[in-house]
N, C-alpha and C. Protein backbone atom coordinates (compact mmCIF):
# COMPACT_ATOMS: atom_id res chain seq x y z
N UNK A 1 12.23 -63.49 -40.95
CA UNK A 1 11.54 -63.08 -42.16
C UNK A 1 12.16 -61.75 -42.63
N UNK A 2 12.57 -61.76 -43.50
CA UNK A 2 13.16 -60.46 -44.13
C UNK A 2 12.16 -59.26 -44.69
N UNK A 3 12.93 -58.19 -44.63
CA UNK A 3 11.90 -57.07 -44.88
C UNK A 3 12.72 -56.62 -46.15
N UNK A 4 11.88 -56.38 -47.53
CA UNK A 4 12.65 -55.36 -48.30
C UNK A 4 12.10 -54.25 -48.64
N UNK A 5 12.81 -53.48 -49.23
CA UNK A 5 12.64 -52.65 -49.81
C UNK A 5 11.85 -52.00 -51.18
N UNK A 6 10.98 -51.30 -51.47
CA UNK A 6 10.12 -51.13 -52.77
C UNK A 6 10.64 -49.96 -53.36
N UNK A 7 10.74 -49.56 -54.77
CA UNK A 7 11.55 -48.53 -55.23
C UNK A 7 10.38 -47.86 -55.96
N UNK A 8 10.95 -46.56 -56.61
CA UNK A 8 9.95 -45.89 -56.60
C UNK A 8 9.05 -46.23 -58.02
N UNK A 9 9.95 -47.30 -58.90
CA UNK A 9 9.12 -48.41 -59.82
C UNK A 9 8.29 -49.24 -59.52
N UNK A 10 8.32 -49.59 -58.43
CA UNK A 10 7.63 -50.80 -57.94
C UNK A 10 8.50 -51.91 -57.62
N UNK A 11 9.67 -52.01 -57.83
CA UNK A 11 11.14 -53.00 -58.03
C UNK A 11 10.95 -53.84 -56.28
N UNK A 12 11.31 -54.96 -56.35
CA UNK A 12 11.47 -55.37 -55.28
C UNK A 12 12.26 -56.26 -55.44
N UNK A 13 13.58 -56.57 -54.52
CA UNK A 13 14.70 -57.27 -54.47
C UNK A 13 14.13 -58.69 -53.83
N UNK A 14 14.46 -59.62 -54.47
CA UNK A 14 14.23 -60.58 -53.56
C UNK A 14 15.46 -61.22 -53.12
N UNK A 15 15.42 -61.63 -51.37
CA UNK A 15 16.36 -62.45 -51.30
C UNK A 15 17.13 -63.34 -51.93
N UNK A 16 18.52 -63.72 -51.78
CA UNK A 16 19.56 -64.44 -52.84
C UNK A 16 18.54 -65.65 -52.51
N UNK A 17 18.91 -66.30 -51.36
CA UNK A 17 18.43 -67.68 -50.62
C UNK A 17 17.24 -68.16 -51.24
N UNK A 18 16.04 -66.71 -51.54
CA UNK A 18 15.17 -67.43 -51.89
C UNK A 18 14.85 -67.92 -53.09
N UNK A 19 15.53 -66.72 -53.75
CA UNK A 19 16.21 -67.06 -55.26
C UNK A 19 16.59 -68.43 -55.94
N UNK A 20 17.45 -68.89 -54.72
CA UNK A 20 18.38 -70.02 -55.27
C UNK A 20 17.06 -71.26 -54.92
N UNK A 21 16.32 -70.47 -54.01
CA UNK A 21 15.79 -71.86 -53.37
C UNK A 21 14.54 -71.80 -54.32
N UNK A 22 13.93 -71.54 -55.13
CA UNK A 22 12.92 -71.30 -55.78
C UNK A 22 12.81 -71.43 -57.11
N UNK A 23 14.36 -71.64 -57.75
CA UNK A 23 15.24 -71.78 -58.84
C UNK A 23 14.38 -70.03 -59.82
N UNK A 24 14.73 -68.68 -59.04
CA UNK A 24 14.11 -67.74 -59.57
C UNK A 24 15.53 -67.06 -60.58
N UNK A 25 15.89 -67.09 -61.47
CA UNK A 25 16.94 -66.82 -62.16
C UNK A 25 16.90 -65.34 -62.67
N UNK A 26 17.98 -64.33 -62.63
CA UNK A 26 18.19 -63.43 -63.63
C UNK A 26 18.92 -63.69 -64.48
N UNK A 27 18.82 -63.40 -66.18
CA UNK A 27 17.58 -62.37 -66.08
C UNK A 27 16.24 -63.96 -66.06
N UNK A 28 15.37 -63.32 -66.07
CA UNK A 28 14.44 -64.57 -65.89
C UNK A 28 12.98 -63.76 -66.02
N UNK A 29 11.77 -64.96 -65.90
CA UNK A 29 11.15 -64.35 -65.53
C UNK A 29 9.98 -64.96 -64.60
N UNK A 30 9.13 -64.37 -63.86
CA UNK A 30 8.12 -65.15 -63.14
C UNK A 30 6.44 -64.42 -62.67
N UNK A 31 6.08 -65.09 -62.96
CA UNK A 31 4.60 -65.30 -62.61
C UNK A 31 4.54 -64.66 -61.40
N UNK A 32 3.06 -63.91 -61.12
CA UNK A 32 3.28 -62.87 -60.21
C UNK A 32 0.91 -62.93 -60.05
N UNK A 33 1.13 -64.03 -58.77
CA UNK A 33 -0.46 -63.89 -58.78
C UNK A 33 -0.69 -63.46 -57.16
N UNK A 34 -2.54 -63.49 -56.77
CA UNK A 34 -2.83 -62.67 -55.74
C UNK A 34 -3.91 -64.14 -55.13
N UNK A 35 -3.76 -64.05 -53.85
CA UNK A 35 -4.69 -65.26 -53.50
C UNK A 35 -5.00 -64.89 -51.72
N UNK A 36 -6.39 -64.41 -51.54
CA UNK A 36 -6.50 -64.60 -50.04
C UNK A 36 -5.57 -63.36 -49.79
N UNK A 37 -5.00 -62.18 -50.15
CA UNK A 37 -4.98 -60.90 -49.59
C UNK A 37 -2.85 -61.29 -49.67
N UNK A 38 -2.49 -62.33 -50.19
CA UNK A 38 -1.56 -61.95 -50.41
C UNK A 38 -0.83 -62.31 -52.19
N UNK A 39 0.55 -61.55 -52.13
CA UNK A 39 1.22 -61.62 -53.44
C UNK A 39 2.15 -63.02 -53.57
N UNK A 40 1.89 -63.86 -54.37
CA UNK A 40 2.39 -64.91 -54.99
C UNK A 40 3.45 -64.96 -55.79
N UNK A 41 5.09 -64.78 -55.98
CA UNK A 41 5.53 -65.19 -57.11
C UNK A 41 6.17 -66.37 -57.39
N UNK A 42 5.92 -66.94 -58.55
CA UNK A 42 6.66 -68.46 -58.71
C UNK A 42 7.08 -68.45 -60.08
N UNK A 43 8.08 -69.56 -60.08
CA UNK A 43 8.91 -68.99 -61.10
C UNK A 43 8.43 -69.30 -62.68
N UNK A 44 8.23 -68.53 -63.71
CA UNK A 44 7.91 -68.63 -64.44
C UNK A 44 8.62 -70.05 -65.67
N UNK A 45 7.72 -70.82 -66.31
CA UNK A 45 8.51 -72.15 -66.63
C UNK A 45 9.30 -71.55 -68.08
N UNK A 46 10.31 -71.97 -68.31
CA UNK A 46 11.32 -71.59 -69.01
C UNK A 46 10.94 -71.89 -70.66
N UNK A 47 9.35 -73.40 -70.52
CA UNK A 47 8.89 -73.23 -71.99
C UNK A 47 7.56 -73.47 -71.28
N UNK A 48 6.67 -72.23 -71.77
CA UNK A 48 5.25 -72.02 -71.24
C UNK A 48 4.36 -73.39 -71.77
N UNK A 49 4.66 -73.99 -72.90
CA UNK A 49 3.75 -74.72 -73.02
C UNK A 49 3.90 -75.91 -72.52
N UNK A 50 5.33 -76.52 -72.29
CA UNK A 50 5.61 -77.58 -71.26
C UNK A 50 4.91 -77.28 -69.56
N UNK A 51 5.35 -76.17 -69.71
CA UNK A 51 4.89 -76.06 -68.30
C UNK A 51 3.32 -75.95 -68.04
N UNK A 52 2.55 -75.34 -69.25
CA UNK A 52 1.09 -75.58 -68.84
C UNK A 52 0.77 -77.16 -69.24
N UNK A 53 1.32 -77.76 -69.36
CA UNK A 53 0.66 -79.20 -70.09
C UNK A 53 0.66 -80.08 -68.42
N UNK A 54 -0.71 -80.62 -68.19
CA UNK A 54 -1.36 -81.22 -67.53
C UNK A 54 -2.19 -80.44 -66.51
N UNK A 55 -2.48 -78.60 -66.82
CA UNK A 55 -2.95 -77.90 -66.21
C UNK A 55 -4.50 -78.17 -66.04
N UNK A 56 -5.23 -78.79 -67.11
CA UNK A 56 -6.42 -78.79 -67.27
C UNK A 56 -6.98 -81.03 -67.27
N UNK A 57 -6.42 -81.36 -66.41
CA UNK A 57 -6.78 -82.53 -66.87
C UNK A 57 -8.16 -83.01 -66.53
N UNK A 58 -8.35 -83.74 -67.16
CA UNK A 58 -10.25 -84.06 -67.41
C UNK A 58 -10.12 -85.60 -66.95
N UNK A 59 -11.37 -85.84 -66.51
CA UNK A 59 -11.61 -87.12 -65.51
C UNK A 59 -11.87 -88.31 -66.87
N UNK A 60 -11.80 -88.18 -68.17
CA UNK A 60 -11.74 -89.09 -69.33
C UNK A 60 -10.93 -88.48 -70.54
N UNK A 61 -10.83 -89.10 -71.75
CA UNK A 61 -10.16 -88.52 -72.64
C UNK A 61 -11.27 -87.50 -73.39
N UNK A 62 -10.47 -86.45 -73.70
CA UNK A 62 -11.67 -85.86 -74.97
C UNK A 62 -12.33 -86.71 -76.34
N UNK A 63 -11.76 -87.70 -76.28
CA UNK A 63 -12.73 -88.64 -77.20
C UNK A 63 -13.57 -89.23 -76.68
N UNK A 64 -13.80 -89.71 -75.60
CA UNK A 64 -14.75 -90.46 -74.52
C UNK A 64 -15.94 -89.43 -74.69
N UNK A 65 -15.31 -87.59 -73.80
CA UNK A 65 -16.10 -87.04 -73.69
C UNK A 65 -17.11 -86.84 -74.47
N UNK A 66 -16.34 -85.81 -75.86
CA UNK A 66 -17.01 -85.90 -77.32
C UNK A 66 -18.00 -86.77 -77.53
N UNK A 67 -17.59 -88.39 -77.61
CA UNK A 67 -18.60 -89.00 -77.63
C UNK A 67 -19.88 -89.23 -77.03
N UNK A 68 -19.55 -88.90 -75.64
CA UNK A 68 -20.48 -89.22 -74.69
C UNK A 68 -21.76 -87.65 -74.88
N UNK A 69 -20.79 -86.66 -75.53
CA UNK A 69 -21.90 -85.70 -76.05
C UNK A 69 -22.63 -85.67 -77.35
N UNK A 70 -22.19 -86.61 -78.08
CA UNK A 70 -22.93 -86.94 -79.24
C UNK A 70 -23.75 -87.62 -79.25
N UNK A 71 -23.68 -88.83 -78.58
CA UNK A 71 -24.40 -89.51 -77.75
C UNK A 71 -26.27 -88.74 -77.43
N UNK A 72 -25.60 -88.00 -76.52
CA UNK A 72 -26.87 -87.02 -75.77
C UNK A 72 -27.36 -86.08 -76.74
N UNK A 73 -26.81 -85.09 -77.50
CA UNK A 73 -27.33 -84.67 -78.85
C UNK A 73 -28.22 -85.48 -79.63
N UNK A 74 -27.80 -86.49 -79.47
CA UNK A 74 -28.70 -87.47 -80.79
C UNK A 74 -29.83 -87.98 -80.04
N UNK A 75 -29.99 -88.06 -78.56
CA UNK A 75 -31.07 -88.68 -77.72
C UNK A 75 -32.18 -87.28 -77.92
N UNK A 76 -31.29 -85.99 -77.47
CA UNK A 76 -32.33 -85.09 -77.35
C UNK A 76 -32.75 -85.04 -78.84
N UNK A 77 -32.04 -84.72 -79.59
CA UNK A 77 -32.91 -84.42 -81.31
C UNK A 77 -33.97 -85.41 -81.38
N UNK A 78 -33.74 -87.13 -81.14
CA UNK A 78 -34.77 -87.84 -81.46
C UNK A 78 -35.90 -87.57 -80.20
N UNK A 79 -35.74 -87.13 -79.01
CA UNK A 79 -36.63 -86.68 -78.23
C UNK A 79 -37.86 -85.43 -78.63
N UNK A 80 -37.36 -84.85 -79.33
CA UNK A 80 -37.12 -83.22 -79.84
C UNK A 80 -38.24 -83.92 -80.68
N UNK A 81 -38.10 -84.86 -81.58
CA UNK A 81 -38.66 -85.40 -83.00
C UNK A 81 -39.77 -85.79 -82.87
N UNK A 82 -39.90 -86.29 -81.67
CA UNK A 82 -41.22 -87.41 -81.17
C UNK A 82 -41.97 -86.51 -80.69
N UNK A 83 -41.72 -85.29 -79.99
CA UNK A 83 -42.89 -84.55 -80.07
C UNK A 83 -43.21 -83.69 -80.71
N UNK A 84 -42.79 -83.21 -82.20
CA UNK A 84 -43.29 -83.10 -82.80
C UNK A 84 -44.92 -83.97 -83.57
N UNK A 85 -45.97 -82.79 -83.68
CA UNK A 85 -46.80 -83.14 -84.54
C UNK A 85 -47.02 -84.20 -85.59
């Protein structure tokens, strides 16, 4: 396990190896998160929105969903209605 060095920026060299092995490119750039007491970096995707696309996927389509909440809106309003006076 290699040890590096921190500069008085904060700069930290990362190994070539891991570089190559991680596809971390200069100039480049990458994502830099914290999980469980340690530092994470991975490489940042080269078009952010390709790379977030399938980040959030949902167990139906948003038209299913939508519907299935309009659905329930319209049960409670007529619920809502009936007890009224």
């Amino acid at each position: 396990m290699p040890t590096v060095k921190i500069s008085a920026k904060g700069q930290v060299v990362i190994p070539a190896h891991l570089r190559q092995k991680y596809g971390l490119q200069a100039p480049g750039r990458a994502i830099i998160t914290e999980k469980e007491g340690q530092i994470i970096i991975t490489p940042a995707p080269a078009d952010p929105v390709r790379g977030a696309r399938g980040m959030l996927k949902a167990k139906q389509s948003l038209t299913k969903t939508h519907a299935a909440y309009k659905r329930e809106e319209r049960k409670l309003e007529a619920d809502h209605e009936r007890q009224l006076p």
